[in-house]
N, C-alpha and C. Protein backbone atom coordinates (compact mmCIF):
# COMPACT_ATOMS: atom_id res chain seq x y z
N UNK A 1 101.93 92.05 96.09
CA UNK A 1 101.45 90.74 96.49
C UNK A 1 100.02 90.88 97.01
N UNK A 2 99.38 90.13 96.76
CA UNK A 2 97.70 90.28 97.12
C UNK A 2 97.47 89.06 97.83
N UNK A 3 96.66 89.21 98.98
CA UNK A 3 96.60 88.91 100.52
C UNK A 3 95.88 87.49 99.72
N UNK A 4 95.94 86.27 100.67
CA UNK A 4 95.46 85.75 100.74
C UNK A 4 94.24 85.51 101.96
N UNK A 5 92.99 85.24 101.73
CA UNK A 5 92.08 85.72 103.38
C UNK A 5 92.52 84.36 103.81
N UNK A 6 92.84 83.06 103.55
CA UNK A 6 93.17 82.25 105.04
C UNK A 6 94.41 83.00 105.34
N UNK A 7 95.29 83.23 104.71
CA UNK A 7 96.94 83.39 105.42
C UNK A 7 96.63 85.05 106.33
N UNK A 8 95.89 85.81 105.96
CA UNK A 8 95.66 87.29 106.43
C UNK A 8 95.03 87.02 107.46
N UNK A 9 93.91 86.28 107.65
CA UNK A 9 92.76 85.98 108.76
C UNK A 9 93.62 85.34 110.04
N UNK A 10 94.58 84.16 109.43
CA UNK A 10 95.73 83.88 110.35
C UNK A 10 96.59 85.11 110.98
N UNK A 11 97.18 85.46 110.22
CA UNK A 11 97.98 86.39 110.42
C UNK A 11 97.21 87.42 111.71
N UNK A 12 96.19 87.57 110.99
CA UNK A 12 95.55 88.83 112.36
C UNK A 12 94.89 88.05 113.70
N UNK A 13 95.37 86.81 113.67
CA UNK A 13 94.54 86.30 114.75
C UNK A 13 95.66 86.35 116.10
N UNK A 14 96.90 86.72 115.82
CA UNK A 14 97.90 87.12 116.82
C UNK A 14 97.69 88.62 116.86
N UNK A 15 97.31 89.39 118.08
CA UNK A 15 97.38 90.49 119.16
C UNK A 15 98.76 91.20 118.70
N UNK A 16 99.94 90.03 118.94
CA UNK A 16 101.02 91.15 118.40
C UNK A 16 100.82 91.48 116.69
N UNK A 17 100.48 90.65 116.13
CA UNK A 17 100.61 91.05 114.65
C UNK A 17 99.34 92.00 114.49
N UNK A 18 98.72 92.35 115.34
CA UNK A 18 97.46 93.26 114.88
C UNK A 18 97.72 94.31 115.63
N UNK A 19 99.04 94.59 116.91
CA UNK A 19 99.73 95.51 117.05
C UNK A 19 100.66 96.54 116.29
N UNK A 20 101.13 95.22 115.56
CA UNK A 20 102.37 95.84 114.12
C UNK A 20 101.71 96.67 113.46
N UNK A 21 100.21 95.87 112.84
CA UNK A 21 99.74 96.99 111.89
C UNK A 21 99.47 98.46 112.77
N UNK A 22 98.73 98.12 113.45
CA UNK A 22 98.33 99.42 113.83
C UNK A 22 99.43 100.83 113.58
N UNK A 23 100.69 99.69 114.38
CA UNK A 23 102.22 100.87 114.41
C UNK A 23 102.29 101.37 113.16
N UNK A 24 102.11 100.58 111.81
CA UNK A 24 102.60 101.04 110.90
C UNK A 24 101.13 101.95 110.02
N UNK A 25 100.00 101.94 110.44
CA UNK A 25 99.17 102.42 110.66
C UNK A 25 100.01 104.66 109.88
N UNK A 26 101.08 104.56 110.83
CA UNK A 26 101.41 106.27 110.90
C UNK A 26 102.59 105.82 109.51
N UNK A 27 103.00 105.04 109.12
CA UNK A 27 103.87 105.44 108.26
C UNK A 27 104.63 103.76 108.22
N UNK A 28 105.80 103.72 107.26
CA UNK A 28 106.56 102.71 107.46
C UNK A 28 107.88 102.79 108.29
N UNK A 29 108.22 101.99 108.58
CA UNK A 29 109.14 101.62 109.57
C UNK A 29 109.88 100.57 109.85
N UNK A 30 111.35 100.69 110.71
CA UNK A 30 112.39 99.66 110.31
C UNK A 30 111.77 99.23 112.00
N UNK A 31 112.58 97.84 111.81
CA UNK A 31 111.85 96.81 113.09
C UNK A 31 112.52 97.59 114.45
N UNK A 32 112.93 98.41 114.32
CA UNK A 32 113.61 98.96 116.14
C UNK A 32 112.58 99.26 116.45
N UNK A 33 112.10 100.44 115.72
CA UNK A 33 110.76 101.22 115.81
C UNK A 33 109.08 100.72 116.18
N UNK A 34 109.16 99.63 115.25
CA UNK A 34 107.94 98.73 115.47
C UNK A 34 108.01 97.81 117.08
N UNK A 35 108.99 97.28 117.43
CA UNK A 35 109.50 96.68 118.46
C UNK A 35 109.70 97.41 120.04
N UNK A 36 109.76 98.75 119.61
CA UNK A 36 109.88 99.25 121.05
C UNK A 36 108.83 99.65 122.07
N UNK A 37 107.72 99.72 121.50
CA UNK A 37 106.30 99.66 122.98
C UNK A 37 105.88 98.76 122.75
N UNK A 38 106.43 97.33 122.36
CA UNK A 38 105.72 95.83 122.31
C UNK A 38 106.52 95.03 123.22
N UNK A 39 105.50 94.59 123.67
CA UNK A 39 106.29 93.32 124.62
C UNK A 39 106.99 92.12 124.46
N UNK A 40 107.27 92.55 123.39
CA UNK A 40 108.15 90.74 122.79
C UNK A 40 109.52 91.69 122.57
N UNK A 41 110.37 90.68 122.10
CA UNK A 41 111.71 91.36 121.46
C UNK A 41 111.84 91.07 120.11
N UNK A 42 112.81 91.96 119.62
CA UNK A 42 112.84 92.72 118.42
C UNK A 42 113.00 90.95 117.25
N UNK A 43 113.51 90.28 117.58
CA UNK A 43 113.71 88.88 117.01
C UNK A 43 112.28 88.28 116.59
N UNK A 44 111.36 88.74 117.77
CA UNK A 44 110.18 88.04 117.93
C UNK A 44 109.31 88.75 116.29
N UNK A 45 109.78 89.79 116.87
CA UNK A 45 109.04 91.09 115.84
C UNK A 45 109.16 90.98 114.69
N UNK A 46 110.40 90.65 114.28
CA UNK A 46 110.87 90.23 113.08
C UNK A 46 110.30 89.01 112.21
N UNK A 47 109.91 87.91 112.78
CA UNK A 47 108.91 87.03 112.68
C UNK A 47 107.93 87.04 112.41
N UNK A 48 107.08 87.71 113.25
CA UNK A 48 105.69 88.34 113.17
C UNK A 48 105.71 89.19 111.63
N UNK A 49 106.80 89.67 111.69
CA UNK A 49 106.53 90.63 110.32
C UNK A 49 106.78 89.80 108.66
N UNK A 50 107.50 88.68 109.36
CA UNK A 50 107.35 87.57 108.29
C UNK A 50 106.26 87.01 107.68
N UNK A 51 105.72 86.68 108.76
CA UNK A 51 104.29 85.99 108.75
C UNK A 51 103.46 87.78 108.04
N UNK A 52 103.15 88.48 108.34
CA UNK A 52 102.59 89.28 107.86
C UNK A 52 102.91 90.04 106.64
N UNK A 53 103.92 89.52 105.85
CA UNK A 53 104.74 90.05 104.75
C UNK A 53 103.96 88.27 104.14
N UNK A 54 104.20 87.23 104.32
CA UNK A 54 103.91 86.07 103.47
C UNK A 54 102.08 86.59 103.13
N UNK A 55 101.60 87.27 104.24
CA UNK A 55 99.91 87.29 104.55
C UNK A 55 99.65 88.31 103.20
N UNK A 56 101.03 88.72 102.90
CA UNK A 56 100.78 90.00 101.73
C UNK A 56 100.41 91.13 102.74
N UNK A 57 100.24 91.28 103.86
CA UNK A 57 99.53 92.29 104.46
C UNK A 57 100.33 93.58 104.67
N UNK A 58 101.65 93.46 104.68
CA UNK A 58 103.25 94.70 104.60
C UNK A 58 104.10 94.19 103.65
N UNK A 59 105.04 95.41 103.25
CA UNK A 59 105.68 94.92 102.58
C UNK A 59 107.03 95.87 103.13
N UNK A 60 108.30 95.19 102.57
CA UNK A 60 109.51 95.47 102.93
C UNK A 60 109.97 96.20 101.71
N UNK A 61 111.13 97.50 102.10
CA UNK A 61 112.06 98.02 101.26
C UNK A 61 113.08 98.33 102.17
N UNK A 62 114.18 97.92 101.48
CA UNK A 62 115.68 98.54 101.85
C UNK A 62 115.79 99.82 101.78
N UNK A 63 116.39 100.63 102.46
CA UNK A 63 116.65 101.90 102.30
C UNK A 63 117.88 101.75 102.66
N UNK A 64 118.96 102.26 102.56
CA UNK A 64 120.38 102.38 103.15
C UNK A 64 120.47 100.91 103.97
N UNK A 65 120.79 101.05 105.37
CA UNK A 65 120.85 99.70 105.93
C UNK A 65 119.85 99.59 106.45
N UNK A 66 119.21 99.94 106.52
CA UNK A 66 117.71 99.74 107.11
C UNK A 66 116.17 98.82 106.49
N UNK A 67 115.72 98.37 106.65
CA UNK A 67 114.51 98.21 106.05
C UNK A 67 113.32 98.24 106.73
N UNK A 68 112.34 99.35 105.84
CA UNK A 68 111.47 99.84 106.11
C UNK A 68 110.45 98.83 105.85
N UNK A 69 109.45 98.51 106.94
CA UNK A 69 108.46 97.89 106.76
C UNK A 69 107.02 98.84 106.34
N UNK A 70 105.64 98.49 105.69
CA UNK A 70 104.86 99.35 105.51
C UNK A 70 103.54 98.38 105.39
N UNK A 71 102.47 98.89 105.47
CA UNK A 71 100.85 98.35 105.02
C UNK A 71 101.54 98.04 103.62
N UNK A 72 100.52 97.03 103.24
CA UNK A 72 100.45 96.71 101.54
C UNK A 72 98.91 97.10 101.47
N UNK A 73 99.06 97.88 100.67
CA UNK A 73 97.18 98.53 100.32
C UNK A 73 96.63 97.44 100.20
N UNK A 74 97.34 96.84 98.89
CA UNK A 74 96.23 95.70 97.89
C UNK A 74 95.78 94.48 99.26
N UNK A 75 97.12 94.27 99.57
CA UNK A 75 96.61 92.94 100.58
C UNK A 75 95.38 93.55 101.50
N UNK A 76 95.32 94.55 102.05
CA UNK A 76 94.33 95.02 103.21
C UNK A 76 92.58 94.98 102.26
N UNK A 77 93.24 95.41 101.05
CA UNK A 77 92.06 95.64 100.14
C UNK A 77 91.25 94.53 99.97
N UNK A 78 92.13 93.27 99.74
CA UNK A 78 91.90 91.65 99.36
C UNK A 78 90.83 91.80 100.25
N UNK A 79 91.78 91.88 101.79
CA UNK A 79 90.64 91.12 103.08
C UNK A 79 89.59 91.81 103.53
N UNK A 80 89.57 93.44 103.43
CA UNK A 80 88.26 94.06 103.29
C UNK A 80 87.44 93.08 102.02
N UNK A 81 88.15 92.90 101.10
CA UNK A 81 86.47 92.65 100.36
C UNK A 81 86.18 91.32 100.30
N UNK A 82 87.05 90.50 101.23
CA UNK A 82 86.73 89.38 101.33
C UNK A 82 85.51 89.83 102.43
N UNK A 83 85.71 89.94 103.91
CA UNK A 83 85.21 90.49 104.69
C UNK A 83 83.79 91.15 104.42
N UNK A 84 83.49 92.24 103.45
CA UNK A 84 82.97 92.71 102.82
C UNK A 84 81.89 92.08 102.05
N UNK A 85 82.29 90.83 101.57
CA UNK A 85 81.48 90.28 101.34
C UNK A 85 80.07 89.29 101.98
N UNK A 86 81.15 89.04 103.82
CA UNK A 86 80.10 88.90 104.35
C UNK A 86 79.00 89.83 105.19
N UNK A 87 79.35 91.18 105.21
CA UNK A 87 78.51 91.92 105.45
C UNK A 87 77.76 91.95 104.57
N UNK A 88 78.02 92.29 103.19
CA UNK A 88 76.48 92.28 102.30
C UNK A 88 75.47 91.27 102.54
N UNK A 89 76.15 89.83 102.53
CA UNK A 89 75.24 88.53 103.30
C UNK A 89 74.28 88.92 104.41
N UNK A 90 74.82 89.88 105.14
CA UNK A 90 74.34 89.50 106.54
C UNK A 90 73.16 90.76 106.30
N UNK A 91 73.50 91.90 105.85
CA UNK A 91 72.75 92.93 105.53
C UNK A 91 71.57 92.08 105.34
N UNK A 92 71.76 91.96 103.67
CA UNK A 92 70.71 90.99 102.83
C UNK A 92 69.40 90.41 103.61
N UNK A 93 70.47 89.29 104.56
CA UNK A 93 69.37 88.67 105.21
C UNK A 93 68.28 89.57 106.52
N UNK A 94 69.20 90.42 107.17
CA UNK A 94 68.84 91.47 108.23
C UNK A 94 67.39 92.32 107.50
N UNK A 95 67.55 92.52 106.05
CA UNK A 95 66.61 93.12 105.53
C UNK A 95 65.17 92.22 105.13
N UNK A 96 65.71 90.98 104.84
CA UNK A 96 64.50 90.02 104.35
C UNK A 96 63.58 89.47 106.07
N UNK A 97 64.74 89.56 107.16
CA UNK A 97 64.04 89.17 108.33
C UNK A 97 63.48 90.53 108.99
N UNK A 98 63.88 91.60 108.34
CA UNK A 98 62.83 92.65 108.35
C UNK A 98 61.42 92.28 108.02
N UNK A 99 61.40 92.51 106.81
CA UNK A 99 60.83 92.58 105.71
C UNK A 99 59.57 91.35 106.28
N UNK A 100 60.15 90.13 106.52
CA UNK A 100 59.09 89.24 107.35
C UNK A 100 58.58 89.68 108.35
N UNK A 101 59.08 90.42 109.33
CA UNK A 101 58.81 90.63 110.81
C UNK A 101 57.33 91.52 110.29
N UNK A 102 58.10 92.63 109.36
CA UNK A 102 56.50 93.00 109.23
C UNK A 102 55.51 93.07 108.35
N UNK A 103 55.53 92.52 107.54
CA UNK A 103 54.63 91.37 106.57
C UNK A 103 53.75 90.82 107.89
N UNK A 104 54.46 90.08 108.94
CA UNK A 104 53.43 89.11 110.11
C UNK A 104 53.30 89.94 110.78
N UNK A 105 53.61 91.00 110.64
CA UNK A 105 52.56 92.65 111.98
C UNK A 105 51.27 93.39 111.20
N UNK A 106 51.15 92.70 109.78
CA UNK A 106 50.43 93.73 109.29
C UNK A 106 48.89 93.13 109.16
């Protein structure tokens, strides 16, 4: 699934959901795991990981009874180069208001 940047940009604008990633950051993981040095409860967590599974940003697999949550590359990839794109903008311009500053020093 490939991220959408409003639903991802949402998604990371909650503290806990930009906690999750980090957790899963080391590997994937079933919600006990993700849930236990966070301050919400595991219900809450489960939610959050909804919203961040619709964001494309993780994705879920069953394993036995468990399901492992994980990063989704592509989605992270989406919003880097969404993202990405406004750094080149900003570069761009950083270089042309160079580029003026000393043009009018010379």
């Amino acid at each position: 699934m490939v991220a959408n940047s409003d639903l991802a940009l949402e998604a990371l604008a909650d503290p806990t959901r930009r906690a999750i990633l980090e957790r899963l950051l080391g590997g994937p993981l079933p919600v006990k795991e993700i849930a236990t040095p966070l301050p919400v409860t595991r219900p809450a967590v489960s939610q959050h990981l909804g919203v961040l599974k619709r964001a494309g940003l993780v994705s879920v697999e069953q394993q036995g009874t468990s399901r492992l949550y994980r990063l989704e590359p592509g989605g992270l990839e989406a919003l880097r180069a969404y993202l990405d794109n406004f750094w080149s903008v900003a570069l761009a311009q950083f270089a042309q208001a160079a580029a003026r500053k000393e043009g009018s020093n010379a």
